[in-house]
Each structure stands twice: as structure tokens, then as C-alpha cells.
N, C-alpha and C. Protein backbone atom coordinates (compact mmCIF):
# COMPACT_ATOMS: atom_id res chain seq x y z
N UNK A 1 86.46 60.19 18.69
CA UNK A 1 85.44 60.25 17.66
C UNK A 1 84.27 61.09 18.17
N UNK A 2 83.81 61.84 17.39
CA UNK A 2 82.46 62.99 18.22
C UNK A 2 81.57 62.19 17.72
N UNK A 3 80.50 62.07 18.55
CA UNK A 3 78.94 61.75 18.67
C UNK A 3 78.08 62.89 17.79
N UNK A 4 76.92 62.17 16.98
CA UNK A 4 76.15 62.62 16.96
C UNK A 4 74.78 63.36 18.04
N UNK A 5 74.33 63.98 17.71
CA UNK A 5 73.45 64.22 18.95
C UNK A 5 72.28 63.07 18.62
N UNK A 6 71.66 62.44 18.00
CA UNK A 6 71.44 61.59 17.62
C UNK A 6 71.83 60.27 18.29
N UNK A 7 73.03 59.93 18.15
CA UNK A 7 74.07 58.80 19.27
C UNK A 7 74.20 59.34 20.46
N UNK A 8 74.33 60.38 20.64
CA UNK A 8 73.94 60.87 22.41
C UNK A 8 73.01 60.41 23.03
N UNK A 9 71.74 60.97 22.10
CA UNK A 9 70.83 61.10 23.04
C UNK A 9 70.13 59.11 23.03
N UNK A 10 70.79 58.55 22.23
CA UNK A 10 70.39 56.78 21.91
C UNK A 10 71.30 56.42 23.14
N UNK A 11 72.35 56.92 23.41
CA UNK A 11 72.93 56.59 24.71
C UNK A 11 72.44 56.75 25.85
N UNK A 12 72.07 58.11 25.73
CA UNK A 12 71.19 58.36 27.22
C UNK A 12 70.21 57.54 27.40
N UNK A 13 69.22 57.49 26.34
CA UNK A 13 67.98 56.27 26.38
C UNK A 13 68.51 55.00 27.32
N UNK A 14 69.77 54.18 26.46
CA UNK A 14 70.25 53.15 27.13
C UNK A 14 70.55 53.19 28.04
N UNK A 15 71.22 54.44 29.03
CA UNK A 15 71.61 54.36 29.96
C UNK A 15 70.48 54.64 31.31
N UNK A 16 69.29 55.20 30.60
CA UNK A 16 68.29 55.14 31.90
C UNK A 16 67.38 53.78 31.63
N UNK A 17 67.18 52.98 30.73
CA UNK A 17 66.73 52.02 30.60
C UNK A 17 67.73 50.99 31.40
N UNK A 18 69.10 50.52 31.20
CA UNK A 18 69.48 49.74 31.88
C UNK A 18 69.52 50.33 33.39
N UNK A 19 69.46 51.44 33.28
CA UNK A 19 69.63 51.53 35.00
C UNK A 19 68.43 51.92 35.64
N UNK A 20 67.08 52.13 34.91
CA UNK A 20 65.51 51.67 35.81
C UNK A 20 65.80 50.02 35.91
N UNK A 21 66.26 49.30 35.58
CA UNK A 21 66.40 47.64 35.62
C UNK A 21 67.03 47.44 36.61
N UNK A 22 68.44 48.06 36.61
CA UNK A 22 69.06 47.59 37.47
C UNK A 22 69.02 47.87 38.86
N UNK A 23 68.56 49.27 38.81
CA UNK A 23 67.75 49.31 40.39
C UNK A 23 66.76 48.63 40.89
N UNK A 24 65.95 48.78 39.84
CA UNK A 24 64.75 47.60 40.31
C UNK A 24 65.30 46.40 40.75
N UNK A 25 66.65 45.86 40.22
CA UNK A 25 66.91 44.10 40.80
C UNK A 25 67.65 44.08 41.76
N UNK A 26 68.56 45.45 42.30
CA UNK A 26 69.63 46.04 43.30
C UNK A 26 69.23 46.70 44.31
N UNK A 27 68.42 47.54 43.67
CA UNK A 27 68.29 48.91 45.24
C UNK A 27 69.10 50.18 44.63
N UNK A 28 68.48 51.13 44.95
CA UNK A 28 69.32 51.67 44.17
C UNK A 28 70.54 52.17 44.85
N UNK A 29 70.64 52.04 46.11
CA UNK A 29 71.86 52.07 46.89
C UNK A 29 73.18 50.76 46.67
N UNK A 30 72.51 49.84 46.36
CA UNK A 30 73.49 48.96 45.85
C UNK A 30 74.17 48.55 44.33
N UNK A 31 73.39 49.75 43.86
CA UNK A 31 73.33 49.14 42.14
C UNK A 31 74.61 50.24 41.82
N UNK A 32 75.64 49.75 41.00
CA UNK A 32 77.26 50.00 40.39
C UNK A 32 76.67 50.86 38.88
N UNK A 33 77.34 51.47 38.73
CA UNK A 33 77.42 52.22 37.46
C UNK A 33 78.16 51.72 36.64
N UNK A 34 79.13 50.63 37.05
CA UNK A 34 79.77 50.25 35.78
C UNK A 34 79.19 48.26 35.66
N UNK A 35 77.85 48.78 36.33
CA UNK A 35 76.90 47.09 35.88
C UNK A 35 75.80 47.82 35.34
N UNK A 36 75.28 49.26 35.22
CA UNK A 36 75.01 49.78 34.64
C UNK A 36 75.43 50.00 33.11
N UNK A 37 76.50 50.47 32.96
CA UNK A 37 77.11 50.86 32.05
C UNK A 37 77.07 49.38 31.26
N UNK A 38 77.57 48.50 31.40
CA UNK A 38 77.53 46.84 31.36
C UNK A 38 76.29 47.06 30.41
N UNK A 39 74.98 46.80 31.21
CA UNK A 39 73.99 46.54 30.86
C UNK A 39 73.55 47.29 29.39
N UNK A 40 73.87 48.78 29.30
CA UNK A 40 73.68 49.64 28.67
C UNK A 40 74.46 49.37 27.10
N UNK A 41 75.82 48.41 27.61
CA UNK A 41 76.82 48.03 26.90
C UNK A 41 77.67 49.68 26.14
N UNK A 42 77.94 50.24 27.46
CA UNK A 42 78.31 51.83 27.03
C UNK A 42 79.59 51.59 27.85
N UNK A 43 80.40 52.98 27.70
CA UNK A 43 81.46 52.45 29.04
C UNK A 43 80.77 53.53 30.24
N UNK A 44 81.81 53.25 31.38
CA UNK A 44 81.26 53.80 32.53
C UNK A 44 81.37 55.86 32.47
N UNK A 45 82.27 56.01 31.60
CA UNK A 45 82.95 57.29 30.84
C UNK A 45 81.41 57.87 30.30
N UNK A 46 81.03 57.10 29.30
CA UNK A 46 79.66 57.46 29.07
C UNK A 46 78.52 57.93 30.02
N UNK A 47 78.62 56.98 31.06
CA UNK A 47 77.51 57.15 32.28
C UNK A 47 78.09 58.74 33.01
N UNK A 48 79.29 58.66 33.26
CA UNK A 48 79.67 60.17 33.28
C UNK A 48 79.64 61.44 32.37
N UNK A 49 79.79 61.01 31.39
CA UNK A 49 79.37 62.50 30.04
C UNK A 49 77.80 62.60 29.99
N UNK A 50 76.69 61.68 30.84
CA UNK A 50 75.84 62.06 31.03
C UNK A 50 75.08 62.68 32.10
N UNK A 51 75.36 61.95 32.82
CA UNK A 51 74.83 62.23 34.29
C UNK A 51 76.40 62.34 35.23
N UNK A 52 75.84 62.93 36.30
CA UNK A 52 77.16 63.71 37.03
C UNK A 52 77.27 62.26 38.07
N UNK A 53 76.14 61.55 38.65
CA UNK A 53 76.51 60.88 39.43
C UNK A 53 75.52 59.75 39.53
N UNK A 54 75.47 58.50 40.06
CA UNK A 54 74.34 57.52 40.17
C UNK A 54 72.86 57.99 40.63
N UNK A 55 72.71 59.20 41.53
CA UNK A 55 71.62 60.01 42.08
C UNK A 55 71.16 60.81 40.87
N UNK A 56 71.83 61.47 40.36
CA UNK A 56 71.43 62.16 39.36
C UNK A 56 70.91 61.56 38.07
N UNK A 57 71.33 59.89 37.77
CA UNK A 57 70.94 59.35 37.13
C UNK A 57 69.74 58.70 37.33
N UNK A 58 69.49 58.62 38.64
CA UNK A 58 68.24 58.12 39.48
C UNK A 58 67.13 59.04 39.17
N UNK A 59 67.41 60.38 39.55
CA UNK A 59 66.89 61.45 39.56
C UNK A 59 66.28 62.12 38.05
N UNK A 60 67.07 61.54 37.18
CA UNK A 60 66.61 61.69 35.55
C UNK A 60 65.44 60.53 35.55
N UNK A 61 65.89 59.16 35.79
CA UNK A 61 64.45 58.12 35.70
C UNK A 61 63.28 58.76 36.23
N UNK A 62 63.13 59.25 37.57
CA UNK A 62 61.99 59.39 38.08
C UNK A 62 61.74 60.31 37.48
N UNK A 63 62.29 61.44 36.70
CA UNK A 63 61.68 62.77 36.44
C UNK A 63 60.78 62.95 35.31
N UNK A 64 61.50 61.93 34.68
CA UNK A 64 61.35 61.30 33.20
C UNK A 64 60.66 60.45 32.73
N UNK A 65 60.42 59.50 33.46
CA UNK A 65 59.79 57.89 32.94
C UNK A 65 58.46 57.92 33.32
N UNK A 66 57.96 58.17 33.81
CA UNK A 66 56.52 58.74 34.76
C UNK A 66 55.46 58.57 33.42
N UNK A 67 55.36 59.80 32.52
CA UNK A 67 54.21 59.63 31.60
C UNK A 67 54.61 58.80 30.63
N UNK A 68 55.98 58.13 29.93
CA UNK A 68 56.06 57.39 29.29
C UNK A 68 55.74 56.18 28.93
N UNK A 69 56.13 55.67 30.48
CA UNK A 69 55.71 54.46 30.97
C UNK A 69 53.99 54.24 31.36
N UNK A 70 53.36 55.02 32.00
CA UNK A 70 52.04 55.02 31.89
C UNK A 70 51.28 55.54 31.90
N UNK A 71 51.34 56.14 30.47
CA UNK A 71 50.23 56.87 30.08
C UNK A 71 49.32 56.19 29.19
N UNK A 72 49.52 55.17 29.07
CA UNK A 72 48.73 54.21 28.03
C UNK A 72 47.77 52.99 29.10
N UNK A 73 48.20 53.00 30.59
CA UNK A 73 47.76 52.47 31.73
C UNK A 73 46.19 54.04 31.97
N UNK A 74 46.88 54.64 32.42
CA UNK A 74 46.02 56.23 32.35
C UNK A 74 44.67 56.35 31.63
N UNK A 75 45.21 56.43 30.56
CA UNK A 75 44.37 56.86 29.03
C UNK A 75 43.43 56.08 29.09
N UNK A 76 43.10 54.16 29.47
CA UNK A 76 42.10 53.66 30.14
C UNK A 76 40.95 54.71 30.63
N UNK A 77 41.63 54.76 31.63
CA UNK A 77 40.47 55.56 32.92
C UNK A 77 40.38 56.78 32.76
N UNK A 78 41.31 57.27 31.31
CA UNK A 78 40.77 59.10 31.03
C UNK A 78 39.64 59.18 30.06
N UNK A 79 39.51 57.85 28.73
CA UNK A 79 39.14 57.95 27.95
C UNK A 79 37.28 58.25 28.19
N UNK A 80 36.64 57.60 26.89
CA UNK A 80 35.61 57.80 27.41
C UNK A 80 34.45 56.74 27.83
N UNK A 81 33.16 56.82 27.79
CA UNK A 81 32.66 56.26 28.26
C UNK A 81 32.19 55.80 29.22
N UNK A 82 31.33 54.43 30.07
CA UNK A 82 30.82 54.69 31.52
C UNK A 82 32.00 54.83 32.39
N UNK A 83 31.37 55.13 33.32
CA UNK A 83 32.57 54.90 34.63
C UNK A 83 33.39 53.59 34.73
N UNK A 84 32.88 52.77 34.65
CA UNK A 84 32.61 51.75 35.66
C UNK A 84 33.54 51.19 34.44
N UNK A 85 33.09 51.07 33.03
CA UNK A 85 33.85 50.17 32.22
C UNK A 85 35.07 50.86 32.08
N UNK A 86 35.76 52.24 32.17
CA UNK A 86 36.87 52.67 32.12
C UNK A 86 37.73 52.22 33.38
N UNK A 87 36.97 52.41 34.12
CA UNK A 87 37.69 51.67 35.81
C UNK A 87 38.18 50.43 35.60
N UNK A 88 37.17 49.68 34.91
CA UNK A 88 38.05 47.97 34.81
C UNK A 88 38.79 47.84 33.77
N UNK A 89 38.73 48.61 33.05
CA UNK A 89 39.88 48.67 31.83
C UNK A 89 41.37 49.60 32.34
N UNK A 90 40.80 50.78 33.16
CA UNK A 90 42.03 50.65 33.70
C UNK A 90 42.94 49.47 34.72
N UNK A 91 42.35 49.37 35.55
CA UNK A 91 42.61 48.29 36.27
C UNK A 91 43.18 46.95 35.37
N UNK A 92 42.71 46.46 34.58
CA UNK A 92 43.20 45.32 34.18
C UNK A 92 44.12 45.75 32.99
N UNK A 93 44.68 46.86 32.86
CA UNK A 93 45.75 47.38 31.96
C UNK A 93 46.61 47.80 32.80
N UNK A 94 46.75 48.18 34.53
CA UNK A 94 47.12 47.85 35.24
C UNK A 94 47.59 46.65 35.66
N UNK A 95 47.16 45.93 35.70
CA UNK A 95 47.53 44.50 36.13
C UNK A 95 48.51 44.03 35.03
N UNK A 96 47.66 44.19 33.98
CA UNK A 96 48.51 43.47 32.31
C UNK A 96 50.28 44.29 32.25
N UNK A 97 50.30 45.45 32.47
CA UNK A 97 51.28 46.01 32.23
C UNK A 97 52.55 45.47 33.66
N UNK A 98 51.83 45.29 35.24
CA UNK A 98 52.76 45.27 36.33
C UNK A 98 53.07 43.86 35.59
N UNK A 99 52.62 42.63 34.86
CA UNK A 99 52.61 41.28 34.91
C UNK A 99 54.11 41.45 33.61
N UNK A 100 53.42 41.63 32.69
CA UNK A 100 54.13 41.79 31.78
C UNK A 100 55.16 43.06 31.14
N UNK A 101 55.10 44.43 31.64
CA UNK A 101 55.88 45.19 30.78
C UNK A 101 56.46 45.52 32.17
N UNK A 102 57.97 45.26 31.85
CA UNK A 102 59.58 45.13 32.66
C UNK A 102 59.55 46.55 32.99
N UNK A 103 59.72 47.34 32.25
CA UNK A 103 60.15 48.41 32.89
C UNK A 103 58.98 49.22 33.63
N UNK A 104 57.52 49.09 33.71
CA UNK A 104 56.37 49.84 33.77
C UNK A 104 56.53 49.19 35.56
N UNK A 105 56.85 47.80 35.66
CA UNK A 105 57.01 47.13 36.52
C UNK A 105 58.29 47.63 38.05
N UNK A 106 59.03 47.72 37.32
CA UNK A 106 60.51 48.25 37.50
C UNK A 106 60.76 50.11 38.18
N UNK A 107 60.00 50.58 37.03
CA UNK A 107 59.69 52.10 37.66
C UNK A 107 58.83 52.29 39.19
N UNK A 108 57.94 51.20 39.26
CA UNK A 108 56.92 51.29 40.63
C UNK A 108 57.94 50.80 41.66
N UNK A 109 58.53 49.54 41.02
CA UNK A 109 59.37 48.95 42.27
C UNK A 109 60.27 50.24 42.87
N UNK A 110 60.95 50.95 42.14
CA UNK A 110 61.86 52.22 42.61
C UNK A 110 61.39 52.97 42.88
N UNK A 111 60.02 53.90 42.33
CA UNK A 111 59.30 54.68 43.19
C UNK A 111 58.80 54.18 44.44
N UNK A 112 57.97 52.77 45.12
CA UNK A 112 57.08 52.56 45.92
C UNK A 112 58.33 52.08 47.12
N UNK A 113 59.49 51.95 46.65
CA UNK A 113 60.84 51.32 47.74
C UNK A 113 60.95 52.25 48.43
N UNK A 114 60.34 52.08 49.89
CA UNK A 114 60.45 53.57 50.42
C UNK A 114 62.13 53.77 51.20
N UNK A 115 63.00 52.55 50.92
CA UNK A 115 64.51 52.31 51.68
C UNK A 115 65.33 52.74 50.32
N UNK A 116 64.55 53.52 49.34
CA UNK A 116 65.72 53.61 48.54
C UNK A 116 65.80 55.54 48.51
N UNK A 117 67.01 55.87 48.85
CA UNK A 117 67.04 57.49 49.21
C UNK A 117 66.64 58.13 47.66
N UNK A 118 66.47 59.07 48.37
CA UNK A 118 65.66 60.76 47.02
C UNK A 118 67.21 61.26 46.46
N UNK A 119 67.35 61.40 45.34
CA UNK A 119 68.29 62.01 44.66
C UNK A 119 68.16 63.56 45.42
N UNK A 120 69.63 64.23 45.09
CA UNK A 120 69.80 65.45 45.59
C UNK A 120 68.75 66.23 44.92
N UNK A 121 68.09 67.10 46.04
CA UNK A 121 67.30 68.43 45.01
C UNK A 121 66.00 67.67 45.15
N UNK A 122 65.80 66.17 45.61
CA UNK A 122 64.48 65.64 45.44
C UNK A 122 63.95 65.18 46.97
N UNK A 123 63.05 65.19 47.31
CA UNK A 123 62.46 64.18 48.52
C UNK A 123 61.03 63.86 48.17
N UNK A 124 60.96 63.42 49.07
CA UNK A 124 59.67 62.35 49.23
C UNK A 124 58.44 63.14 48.58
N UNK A 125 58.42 64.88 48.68
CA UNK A 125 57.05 65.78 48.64
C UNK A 125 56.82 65.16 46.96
N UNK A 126 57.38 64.90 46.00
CA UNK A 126 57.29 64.32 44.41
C UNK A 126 56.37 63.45 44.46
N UNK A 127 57.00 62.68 45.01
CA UNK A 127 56.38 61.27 45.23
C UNK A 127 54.61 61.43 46.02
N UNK A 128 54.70 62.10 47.22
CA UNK A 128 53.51 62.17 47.83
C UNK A 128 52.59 62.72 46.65
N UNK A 129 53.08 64.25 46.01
CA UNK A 129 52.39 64.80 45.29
C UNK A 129 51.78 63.46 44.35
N UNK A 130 52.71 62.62 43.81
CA UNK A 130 51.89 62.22 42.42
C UNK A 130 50.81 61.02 42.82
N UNK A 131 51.54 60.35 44.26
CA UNK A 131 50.20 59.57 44.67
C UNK A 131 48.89 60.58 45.07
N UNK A 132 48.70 61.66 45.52
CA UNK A 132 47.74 62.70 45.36
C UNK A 132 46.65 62.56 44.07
N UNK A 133 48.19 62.80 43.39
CA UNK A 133 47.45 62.68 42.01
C UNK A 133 46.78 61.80 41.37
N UNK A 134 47.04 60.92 41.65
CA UNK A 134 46.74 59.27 41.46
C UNK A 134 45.14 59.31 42.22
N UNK A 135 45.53 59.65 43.29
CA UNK A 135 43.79 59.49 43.96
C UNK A 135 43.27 60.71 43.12
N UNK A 136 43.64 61.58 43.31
CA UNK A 136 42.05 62.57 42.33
C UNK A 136 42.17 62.00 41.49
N UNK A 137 42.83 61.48 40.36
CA UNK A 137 42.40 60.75 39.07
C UNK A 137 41.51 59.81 39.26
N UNK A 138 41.50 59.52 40.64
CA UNK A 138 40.51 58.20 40.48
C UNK A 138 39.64 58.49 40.83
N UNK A 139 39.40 59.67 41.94
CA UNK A 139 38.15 60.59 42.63
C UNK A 139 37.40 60.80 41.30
N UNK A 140 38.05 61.21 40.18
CA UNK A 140 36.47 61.78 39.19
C UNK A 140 36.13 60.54 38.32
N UNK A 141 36.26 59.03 38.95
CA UNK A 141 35.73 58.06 38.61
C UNK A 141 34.77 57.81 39.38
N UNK A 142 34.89 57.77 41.10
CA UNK A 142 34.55 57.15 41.98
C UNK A 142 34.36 58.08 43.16
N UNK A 143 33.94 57.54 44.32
CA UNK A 143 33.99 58.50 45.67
C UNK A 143 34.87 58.31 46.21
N UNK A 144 35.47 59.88 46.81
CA UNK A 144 36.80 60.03 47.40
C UNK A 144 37.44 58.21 48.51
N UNK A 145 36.24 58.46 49.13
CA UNK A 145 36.46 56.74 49.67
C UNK A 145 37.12 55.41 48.56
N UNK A 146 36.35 55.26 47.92
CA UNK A 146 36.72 54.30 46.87
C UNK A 146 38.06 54.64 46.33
N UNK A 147 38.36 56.01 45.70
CA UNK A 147 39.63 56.08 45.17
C UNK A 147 40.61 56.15 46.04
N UNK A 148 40.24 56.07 47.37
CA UNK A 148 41.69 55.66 48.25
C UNK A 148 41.74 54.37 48.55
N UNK A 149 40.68 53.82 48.61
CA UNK A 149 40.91 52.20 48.57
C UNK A 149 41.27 51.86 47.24
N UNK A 150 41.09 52.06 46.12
CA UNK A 150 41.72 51.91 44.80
C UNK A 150 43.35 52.26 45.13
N UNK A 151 43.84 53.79 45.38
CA UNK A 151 44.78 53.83 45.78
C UNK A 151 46.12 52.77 46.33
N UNK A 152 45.28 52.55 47.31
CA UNK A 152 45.73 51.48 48.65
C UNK A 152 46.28 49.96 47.44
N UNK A 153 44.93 49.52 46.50
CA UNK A 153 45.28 48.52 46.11
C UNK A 153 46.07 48.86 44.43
N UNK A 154 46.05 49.68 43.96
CA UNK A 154 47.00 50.22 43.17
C UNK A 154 48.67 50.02 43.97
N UNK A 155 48.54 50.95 44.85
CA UNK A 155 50.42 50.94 45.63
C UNK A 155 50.33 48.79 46.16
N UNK A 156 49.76 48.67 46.35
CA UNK A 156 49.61 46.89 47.60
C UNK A 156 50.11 46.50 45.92
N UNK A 157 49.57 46.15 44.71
CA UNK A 157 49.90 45.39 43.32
C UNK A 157 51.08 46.15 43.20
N UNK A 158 51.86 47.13 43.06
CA UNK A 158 52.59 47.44 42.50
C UNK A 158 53.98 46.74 43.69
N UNK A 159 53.86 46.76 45.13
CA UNK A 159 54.53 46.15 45.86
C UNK A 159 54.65 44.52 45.75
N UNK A 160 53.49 44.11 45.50
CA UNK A 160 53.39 42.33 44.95
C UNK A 160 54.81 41.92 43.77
N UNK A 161 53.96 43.03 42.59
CA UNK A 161 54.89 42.82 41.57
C UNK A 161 56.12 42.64 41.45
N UNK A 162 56.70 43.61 42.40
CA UNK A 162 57.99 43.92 42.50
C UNK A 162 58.78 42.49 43.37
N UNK A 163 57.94 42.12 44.27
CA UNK A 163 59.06 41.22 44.77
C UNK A 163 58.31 39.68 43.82
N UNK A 164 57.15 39.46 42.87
CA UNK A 164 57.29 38.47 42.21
C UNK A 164 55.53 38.93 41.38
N UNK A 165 55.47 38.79 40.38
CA UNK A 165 54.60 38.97 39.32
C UNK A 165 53.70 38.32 39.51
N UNK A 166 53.84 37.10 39.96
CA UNK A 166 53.21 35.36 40.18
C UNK A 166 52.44 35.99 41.13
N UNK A 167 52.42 36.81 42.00
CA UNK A 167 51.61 36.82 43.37
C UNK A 167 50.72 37.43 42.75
N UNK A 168 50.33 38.31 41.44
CA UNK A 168 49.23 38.98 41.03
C UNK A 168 48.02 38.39 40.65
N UNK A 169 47.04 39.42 41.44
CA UNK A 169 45.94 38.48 41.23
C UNK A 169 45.45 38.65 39.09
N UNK A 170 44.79 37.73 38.64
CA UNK A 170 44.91 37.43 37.54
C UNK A 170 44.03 38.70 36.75
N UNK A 171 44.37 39.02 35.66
CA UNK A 171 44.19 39.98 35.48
C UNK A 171 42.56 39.69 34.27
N UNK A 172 42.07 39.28 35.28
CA UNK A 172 40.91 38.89 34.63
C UNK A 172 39.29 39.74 34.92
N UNK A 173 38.75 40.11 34.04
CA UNK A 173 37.54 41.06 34.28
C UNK A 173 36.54 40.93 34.91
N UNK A 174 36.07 39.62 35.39
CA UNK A 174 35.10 38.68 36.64
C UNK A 174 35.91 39.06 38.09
N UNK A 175 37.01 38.82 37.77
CA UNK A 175 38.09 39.17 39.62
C UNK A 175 37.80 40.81 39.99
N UNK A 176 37.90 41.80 38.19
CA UNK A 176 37.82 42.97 38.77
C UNK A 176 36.72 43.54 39.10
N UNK A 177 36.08 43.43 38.47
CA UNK A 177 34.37 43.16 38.93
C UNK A 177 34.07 42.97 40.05
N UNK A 178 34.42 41.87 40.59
CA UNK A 178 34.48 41.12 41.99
C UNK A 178 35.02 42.47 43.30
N UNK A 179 35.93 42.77 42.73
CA UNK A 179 37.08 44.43 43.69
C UNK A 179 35.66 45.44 43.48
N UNK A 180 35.41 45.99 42.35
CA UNK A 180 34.90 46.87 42.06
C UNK A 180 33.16 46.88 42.86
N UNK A 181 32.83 45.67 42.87
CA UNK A 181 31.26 45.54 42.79
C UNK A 181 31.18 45.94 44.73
N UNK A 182 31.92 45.11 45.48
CA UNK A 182 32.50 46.09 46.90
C UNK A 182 32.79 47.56 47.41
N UNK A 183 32.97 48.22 46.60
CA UNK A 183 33.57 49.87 46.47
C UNK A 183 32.75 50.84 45.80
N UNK A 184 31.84 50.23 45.07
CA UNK A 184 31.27 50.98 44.21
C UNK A 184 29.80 50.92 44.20
């Protein structure tokens, strides 16, 4: 039966959605393409008419999921207004999103896993680059100092999350205050 491109591309969706999950709960060295495929409820045939191999499917998440997933975390601390109140609104849309949204959660755990290997064609320089990026975004909030200690506790929450949500500190605007009123 031929696919629409339409049903293609609803496949592909499923298939990098179940498999940012399933790395996040596996590794991505341990995670199967056909518990992938499972998850996706596609067959494993599918996971092949898309992607050539589990790396390459790896290699589509990270390439891909980046502004999707948080750009609405971002847009906080791009928008407008004082400093200081965009900082804690980012931050606690930070917090709200590692606590509650699965996959926003899930994407950090696989980027920040530094035991999980770089898809072919990729290494680590991606990754360095976008934490870079991450600190100047926060540099034209704050002083270069501060946005690497922001940094520091940006990557430290996103490592919490990953091995349990519960360890986050509460995503409450007195606590961030409390971070902020130290740094700033």
C-alpha cells in the first residue's frame, strides 16, 4: 500500500518521539529499534524506510528537537521587559517544563549523558557550541560570571531531572529569587 507523504512524515514524527523516550529510559546504546518501533506502534521496516540506522535516528532527534522543544522555555528570557523579571520567568519555565513536559525533559537527559556516543558525522563540538550558546543568551541578561553560574545550574537541573523530577527544587518564584538575589 503507498503512503501518503502526509502518513510518512506522521510516521517519522512517531518514530523520533518514541525514540527521544526511549533513550532517555535506555541509553542510547542500549535502546532496540524494534522497542522503538513498539513504542511508535510502526514496524521495525518503518524505522528503516526512515532512518538508515539507530545513530542516524539519534542524530535526527538532536538535530531537530532543539528549538521545538524549547523555544517557549527561551522566549521567557528573549521577550521583553526588566531583566531580572524575564530571568525568573525563564527559570521557572525551566523548572515547570524539566518537572512536567516528558519529552523537553528527555531531550536534556540525551544531550547532557555525556556516556551516550555522537552519531556519525557528529561529536561533541554541537553540543559544546550550543551550551556556548546558552551562556551568551544568558550573558545579555546578566554578567558573564552570573551566566556561567546560571549555566552550571541550568546543566546541574537538567541532570537532577533526568535521574528523578522529585529532586527539583520547587519551581517556585521566592526559591528563584532566593538563586538570583546571590548572582545578581
Amino acid at each position: 500500500m503507498r503512503r501518503t507523504a502526509e502518513e510518512s512524515a506522521r510516521t517519522r514524527a512517531a518514530l523520533m518521539d518514541a525514540a527521544l523516550l526511549v533513550f532517555a529510559e535506555t541509553g542510547v546504546a542500549n535502546a532496540r529499534l524494534v522497542d522503538i518501533a513498539a513504542r511508535a506502534n510502526v514496524t521495525r521496516g518503518a524505522v528503516y524506510h526512515h532512518f538508515e540506522d539507530k545513530m542516524a535516528l539519534y542524530g535526527a532527534i538532536l538535530a531537530e528537537s532543539w528549538d521545538a522543544l524549547t523555544v517557549s522555555v527561551w522566549a521567557e528570557l528573549d521577550g521583553e521587559g526588566p531583566a531580572r523579571a524575564r530571568l525568573t520567568a525563564f527559570l521557572l519555565a525551566w523548572l515547570r517544563d524539566l518537572r512536567e513536559n516528558e519529552r523537553f525533559r528527555a531531550l536534556l537527559a540525551i544531550t547532557m549523558n555525556g556516556s551516550n556516543p555522537m552519531p556519525d558525522g557528529m561529536d561533541d563540538t554541537a553540543k559544546i557550541e550550543g551550551l556556548y550558546d546558552w551562556q551568551q543568551r544568558l550573558a545579555r541578561v546578566v554578567s558573564p560570571a552570573a551566566a556561567a553560574s546560571l549555566l552550571a545550574w541550568l546543566c546541574g537541573t537538567a541532570m537532577l531531572a533526568a535521574a528523578d523530577p522529585g529532586l527539583l527544587p520547587a519551581a517556585d518564584p521566592a526559591g528563584i529569587e532566593s538563586l538570583l538575589g546571590g548572582m545578581l
